[in-house]
N, C-alpha and C. Protein backbone atom coordinates (compact mmCIF):
# COMPACT_ATOMS: atom_id res chain seq x y z
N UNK A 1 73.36 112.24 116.64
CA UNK A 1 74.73 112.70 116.56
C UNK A 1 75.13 112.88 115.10
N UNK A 2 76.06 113.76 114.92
CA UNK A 2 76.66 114.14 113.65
C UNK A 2 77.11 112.84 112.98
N UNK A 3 76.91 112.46 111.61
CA UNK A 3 77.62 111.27 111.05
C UNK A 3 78.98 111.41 111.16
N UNK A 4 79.48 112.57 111.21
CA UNK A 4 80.93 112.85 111.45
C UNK A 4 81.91 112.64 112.87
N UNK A 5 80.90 112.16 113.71
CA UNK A 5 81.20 112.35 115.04
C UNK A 5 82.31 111.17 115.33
N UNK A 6 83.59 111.16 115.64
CA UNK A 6 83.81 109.99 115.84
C UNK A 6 84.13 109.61 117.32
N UNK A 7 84.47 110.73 118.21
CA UNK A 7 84.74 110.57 119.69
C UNK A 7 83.46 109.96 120.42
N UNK A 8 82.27 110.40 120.30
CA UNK A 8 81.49 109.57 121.12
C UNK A 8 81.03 108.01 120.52
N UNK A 9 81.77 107.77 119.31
CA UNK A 9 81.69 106.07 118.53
C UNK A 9 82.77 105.06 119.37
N UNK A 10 83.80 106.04 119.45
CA UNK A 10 85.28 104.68 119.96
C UNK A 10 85.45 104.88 121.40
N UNK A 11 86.17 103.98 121.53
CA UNK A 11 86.78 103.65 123.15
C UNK A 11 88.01 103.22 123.25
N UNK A 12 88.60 103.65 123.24
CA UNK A 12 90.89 103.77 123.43
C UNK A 12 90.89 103.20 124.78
N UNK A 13 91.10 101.95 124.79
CA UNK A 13 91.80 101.36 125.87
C UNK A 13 93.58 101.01 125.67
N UNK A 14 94.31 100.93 126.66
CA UNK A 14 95.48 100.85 126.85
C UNK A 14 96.09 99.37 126.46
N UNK A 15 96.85 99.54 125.65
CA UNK A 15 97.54 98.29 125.04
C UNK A 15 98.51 98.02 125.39
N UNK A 16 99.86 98.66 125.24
CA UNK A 16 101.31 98.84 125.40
C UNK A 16 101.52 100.35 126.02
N UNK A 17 101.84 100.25 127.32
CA UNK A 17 102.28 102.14 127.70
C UNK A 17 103.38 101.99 127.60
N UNK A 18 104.11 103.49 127.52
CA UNK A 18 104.68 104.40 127.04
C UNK A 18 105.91 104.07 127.94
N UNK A 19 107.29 103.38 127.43
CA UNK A 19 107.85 103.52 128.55
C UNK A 19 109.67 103.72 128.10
N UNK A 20 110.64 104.27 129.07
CA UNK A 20 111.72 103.93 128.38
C UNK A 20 112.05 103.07 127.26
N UNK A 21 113.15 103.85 126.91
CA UNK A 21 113.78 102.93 125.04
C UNK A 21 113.96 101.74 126.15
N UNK A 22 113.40 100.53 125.19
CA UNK A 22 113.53 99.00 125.76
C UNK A 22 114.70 98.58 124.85
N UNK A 23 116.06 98.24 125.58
CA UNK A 23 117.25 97.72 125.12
C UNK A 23 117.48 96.13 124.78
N UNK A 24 116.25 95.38 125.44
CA UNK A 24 116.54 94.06 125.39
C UNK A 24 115.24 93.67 124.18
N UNK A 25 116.20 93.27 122.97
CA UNK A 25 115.30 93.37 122.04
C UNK A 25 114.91 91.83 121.75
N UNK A 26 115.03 91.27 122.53
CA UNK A 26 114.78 89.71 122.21
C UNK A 26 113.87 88.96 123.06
N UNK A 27 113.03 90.38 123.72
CA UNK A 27 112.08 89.91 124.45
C UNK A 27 110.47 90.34 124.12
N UNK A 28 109.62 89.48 123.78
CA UNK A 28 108.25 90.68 122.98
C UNK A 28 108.02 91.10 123.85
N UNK A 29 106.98 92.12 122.94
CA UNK A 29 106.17 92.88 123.86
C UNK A 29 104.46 92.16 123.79
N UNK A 30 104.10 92.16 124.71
CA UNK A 30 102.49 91.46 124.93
C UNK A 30 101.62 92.94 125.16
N UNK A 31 100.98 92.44 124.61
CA UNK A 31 99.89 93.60 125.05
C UNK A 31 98.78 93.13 125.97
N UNK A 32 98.10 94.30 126.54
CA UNK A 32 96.95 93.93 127.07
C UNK A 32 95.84 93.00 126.95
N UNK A 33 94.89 92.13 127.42
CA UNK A 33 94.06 91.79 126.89
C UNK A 33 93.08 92.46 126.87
N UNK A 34 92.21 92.93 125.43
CA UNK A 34 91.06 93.90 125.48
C UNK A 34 89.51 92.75 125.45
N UNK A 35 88.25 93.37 126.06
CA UNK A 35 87.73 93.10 126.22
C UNK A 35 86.31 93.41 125.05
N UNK A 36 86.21 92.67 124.49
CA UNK A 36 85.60 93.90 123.29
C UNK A 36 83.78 93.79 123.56
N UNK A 37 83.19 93.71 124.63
CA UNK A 37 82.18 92.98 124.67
C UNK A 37 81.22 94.81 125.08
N UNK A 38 80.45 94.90 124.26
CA UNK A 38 79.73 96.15 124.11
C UNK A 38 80.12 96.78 122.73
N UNK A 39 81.15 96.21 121.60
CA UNK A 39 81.79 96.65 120.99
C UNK A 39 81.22 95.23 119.75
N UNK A 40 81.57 96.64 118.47
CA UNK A 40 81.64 95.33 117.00
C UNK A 40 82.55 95.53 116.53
N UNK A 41 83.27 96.31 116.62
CA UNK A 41 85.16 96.37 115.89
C UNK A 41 86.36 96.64 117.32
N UNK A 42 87.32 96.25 116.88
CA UNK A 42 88.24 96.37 117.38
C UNK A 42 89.53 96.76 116.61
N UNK A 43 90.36 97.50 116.55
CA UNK A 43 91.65 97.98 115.89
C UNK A 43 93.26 98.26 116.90
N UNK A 44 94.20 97.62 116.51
CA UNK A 44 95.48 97.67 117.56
C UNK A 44 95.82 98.83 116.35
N UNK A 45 96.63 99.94 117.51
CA UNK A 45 97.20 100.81 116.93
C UNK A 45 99.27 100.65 117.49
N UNK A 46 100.04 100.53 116.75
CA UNK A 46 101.32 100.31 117.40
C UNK A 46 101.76 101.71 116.92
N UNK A 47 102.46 102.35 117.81
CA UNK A 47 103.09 103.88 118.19
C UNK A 47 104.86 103.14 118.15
N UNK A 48 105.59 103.52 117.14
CA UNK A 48 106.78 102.64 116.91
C UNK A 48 107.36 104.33 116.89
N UNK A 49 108.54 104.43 118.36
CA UNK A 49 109.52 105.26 118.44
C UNK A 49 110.57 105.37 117.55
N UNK A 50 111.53 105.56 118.19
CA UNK A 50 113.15 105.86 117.12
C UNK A 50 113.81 104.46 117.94
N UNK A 51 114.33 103.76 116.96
CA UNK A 51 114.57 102.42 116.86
C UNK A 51 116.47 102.70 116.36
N UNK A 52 117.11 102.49 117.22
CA UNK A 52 118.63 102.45 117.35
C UNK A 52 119.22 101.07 116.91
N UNK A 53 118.60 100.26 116.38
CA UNK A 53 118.98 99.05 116.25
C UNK A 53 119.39 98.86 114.43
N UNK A 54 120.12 98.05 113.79
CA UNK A 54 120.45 98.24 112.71
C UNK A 54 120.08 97.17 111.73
N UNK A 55 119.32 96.05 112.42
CA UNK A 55 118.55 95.23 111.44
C UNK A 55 117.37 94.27 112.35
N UNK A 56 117.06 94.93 113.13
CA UNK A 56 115.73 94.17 113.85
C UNK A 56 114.32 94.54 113.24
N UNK A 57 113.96 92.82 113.19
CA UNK A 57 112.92 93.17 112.57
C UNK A 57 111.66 92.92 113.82
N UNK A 58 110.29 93.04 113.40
CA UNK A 58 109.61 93.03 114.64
C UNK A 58 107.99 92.74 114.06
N UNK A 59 107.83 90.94 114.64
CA UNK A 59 106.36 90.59 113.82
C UNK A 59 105.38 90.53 114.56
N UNK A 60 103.99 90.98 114.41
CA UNK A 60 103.08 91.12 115.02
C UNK A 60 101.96 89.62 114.76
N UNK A 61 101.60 88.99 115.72
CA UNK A 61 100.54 88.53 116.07
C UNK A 61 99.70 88.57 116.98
N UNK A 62 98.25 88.14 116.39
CA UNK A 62 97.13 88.61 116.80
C UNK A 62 96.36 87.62 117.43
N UNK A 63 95.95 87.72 118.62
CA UNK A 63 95.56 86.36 119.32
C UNK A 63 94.21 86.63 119.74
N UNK A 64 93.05 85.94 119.88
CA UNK A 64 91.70 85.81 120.40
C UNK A 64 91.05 84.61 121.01
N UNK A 65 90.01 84.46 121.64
CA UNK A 65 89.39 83.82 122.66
C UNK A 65 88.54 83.78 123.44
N UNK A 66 87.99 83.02 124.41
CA UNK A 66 86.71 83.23 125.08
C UNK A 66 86.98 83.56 126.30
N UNK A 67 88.22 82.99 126.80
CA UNK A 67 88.62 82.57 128.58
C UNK A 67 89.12 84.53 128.56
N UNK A 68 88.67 84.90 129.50
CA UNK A 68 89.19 86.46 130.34
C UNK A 68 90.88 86.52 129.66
N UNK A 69 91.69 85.24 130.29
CA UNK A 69 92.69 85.36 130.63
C UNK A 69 93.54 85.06 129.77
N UNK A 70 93.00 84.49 128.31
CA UNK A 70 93.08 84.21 127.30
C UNK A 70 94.03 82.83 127.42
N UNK A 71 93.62 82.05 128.12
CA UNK A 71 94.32 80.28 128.29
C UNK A 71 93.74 80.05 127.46
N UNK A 72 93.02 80.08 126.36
CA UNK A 72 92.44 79.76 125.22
C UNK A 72 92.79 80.14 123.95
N UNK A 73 93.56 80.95 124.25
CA UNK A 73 94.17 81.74 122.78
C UNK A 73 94.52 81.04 121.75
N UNK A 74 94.16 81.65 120.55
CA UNK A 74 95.11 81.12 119.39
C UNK A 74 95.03 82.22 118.52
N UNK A 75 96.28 82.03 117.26
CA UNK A 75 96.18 82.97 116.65
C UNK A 75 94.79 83.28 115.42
N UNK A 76 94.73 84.64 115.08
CA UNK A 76 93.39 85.01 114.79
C UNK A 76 93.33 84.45 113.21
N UNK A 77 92.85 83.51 112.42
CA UNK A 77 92.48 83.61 110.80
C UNK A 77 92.68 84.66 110.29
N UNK A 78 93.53 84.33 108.81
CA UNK A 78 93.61 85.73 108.50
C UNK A 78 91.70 86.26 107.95
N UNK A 79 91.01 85.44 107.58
CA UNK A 79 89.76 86.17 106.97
C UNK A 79 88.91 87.22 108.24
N UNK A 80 89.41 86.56 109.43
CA UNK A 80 89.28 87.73 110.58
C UNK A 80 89.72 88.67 111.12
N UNK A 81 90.85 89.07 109.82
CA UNK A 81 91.44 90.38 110.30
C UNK A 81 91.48 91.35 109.05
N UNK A 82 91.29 92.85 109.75
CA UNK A 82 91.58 93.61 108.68
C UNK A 82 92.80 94.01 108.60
N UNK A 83 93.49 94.07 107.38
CA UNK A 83 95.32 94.22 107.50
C UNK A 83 95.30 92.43 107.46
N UNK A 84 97.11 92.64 107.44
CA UNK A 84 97.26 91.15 108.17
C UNK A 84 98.41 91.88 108.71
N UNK A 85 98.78 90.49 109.29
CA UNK A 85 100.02 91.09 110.51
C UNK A 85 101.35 91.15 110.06
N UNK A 86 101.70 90.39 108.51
CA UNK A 86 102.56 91.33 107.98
C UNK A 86 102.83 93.10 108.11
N UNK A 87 101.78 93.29 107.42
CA UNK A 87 101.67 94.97 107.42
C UNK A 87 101.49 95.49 108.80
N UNK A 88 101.49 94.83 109.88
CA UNK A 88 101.33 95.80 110.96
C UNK A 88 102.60 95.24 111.50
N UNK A 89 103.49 94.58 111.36
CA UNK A 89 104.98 94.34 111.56
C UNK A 89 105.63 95.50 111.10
N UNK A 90 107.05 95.72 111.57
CA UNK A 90 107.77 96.98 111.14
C UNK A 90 109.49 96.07 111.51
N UNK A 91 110.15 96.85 111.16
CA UNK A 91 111.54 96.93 111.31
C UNK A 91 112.84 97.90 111.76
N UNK A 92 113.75 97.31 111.39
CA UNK A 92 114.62 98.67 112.36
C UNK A 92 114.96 100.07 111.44
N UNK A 93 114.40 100.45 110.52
CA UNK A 93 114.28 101.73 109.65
C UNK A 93 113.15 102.39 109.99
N UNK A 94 111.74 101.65 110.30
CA UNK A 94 110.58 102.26 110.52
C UNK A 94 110.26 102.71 112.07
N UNK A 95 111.11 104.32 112.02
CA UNK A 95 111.16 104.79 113.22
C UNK A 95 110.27 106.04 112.60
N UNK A 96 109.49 106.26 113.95
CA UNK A 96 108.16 106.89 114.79
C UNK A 96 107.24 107.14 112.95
N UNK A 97 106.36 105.67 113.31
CA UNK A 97 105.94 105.44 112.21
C UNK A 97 104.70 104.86 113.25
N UNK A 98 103.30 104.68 112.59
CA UNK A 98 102.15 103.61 113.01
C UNK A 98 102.09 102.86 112.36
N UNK A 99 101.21 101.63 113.03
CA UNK A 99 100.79 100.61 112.10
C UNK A 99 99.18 99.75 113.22
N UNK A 100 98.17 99.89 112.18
CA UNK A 100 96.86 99.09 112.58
C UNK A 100 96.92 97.95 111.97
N UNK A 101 95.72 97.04 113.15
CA UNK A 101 95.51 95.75 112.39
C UNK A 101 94.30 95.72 113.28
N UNK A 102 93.08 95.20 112.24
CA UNK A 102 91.79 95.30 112.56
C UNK A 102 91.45 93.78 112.93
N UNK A 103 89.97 93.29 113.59
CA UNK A 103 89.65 92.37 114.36
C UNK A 103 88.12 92.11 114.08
N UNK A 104 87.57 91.47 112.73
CA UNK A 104 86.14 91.35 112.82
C UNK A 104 85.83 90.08 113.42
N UNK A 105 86.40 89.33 114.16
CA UNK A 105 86.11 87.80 114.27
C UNK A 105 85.28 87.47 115.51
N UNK A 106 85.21 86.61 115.92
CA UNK A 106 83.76 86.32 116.89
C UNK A 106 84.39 86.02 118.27
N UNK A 107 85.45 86.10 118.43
CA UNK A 107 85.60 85.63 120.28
C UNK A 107 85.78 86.86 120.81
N UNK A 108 85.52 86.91 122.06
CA UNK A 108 85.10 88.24 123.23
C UNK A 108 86.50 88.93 123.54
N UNK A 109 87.65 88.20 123.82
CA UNK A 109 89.33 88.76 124.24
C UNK A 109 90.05 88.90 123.00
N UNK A 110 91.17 89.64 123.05
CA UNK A 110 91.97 90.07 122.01
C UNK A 110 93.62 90.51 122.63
N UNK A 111 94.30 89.77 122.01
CA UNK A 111 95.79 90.31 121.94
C UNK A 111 96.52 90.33 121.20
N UNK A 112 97.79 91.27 121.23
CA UNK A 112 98.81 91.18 120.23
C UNK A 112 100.35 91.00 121.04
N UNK A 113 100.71 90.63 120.36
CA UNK A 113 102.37 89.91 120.77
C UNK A 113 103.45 90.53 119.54
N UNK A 114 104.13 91.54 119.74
CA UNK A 114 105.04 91.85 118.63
C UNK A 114 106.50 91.40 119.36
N UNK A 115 107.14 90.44 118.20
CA UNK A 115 108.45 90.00 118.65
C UNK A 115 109.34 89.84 117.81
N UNK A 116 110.40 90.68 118.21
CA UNK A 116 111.65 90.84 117.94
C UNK A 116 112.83 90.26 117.26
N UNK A 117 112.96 89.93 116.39
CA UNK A 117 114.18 89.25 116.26
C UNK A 117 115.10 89.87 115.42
N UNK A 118 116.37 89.22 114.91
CA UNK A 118 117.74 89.77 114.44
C UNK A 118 118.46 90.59 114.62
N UNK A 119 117.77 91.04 115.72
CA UNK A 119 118.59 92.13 116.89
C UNK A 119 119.98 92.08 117.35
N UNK A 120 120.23 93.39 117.51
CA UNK A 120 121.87 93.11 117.80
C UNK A 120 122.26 94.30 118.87
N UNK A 121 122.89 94.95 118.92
CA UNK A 121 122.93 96.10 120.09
C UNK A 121 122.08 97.52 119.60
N UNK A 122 121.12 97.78 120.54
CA UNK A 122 120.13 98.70 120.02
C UNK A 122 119.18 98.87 121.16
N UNK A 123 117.67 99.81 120.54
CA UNK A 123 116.94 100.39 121.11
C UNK A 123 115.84 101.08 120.82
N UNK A 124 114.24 100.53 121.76
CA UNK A 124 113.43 101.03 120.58
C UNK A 124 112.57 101.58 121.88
N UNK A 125 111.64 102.79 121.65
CA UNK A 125 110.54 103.31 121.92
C UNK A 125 109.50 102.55 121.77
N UNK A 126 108.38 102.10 122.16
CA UNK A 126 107.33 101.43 121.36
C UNK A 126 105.88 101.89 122.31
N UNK A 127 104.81 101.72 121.88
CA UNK A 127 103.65 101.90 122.70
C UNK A 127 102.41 101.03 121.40
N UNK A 128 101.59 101.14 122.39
CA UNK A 128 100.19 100.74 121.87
C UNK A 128 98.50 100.75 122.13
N UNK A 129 97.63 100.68 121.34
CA UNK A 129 96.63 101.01 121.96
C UNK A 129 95.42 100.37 121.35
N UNK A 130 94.57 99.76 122.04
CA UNK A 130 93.04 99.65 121.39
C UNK A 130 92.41 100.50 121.31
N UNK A 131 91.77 100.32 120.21
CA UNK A 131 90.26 101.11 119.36
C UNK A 131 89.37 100.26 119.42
N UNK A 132 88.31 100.21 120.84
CA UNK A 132 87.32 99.83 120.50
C UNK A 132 86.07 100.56 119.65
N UNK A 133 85.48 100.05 118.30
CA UNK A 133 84.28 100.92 117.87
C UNK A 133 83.13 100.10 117.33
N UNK A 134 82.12 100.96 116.89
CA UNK A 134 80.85 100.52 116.43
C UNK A 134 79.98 99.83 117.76
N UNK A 135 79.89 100.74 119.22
CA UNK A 135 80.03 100.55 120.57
C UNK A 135 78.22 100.36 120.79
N UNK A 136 77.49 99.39 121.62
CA UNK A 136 76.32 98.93 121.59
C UNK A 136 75.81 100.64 121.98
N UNK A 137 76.16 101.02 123.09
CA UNK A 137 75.84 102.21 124.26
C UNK A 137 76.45 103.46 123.69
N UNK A 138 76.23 104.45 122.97
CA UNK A 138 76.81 105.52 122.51
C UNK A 138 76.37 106.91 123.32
N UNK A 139 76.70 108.06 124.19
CA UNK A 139 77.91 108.18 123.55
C UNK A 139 78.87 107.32 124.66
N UNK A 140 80.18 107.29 124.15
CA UNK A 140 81.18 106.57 125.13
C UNK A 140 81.76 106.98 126.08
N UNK A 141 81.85 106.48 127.15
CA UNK A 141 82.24 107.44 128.46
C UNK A 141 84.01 107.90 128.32
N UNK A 142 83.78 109.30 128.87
CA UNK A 142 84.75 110.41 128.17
C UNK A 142 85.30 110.88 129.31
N UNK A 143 86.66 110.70 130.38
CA UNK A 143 87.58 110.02 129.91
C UNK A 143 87.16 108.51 129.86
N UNK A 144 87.72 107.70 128.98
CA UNK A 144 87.71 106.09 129.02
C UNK A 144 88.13 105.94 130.57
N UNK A 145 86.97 103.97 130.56
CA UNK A 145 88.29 104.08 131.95
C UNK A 145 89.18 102.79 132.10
C-alpha cells in the first residue's frame, strides 16, 4: 500500500453521536468504551458545535482498563497520553472547533468523560469519535462496523 494511504490504516469507531443542542449542561457526556485490541494507537476526536452558553467551561478525562466494562477504570497517566486533557478541554467561546487526545498506554478499554461546569442558561452541540490506528490486520474493514 501507498505510504500515503491512510483509510485502509484507521478504524473510526463511534464515541459521542450526533444529537440535539444538549441544554442540561451540568451533566457529562461519557463516551463509548473503545476496544483497542487489534490496534497500537488510539485518538478521541471531540466535534464541539455552537455553544450558547456564556461561561461554561468543559474538562476532558481520559479513562483506561482491562475489565470490558471498564469497573476497573482509572484515569490515564499523563506520560500515556498524547496531548493532555487540558488541551482537549474547550469552553463556552470554542464553538464548532476540534480537539484530539491520543492514548499510547497498555490497557485494552478506553474512555473519555467531558464535564461541564460554570454553566448557566445555554446550549451546546457536541459529538465524538475514535481513531483506532497502526491496526494488526490491514486493510480495515470499509464501512467500519
Amino acid at each position: 500500500m501507498p505510504s500515503k494511504d491512510l483509510h485502509n490504516n484507521i478504524y473510526p469507531k463511534r464515541g459521542l453521536s450526533p444529537v440535539a443542542a444538549v441544554t442540561n449542561l451540568n451533566t457529562p457526556f461519557v463516551s463509548q468504551i473503545v476496544d483497542t485490541m487489534g490496534f497500537e494507537s488510539v485518538e478521541w476526536i471531540t466535534l464541539i458545535g455552537a455553544n450558547t452558553d456564556a461561561d461554561a467551561t468543559f474538562v476532558t478525562l481520559f479513562e483506561d482498563g482491562d475489565a470490558s466494562n471498564l469497573s476497573d477504570s482509572a484515569a490515564v497517566a499523563d506520560g500515556f497520553l498524547l496531548g493532555t486533557e487540558a488541551l482537549a478541554g474547550f469552553q463556552f467561546d470554542d464553538d464548532n472547533e476540534v480537539r484530539k487526545i491520543g492514548y499510547v498506554g497498555p490497557k485494552r478499554y478506553c474512555r473519555v468523560t467531558i464535564t461541564p461546569s460554570g454553566s448557566g442558561a445555554g446550549d451546546i452541540f457536541i459529538a465524538g469519535c475514535w481513531i483506532l490506528g497502526h491496526a494488526h490486520d490491514k486493510p480495515t474493514a470499509n464501512p467500519p462496523a
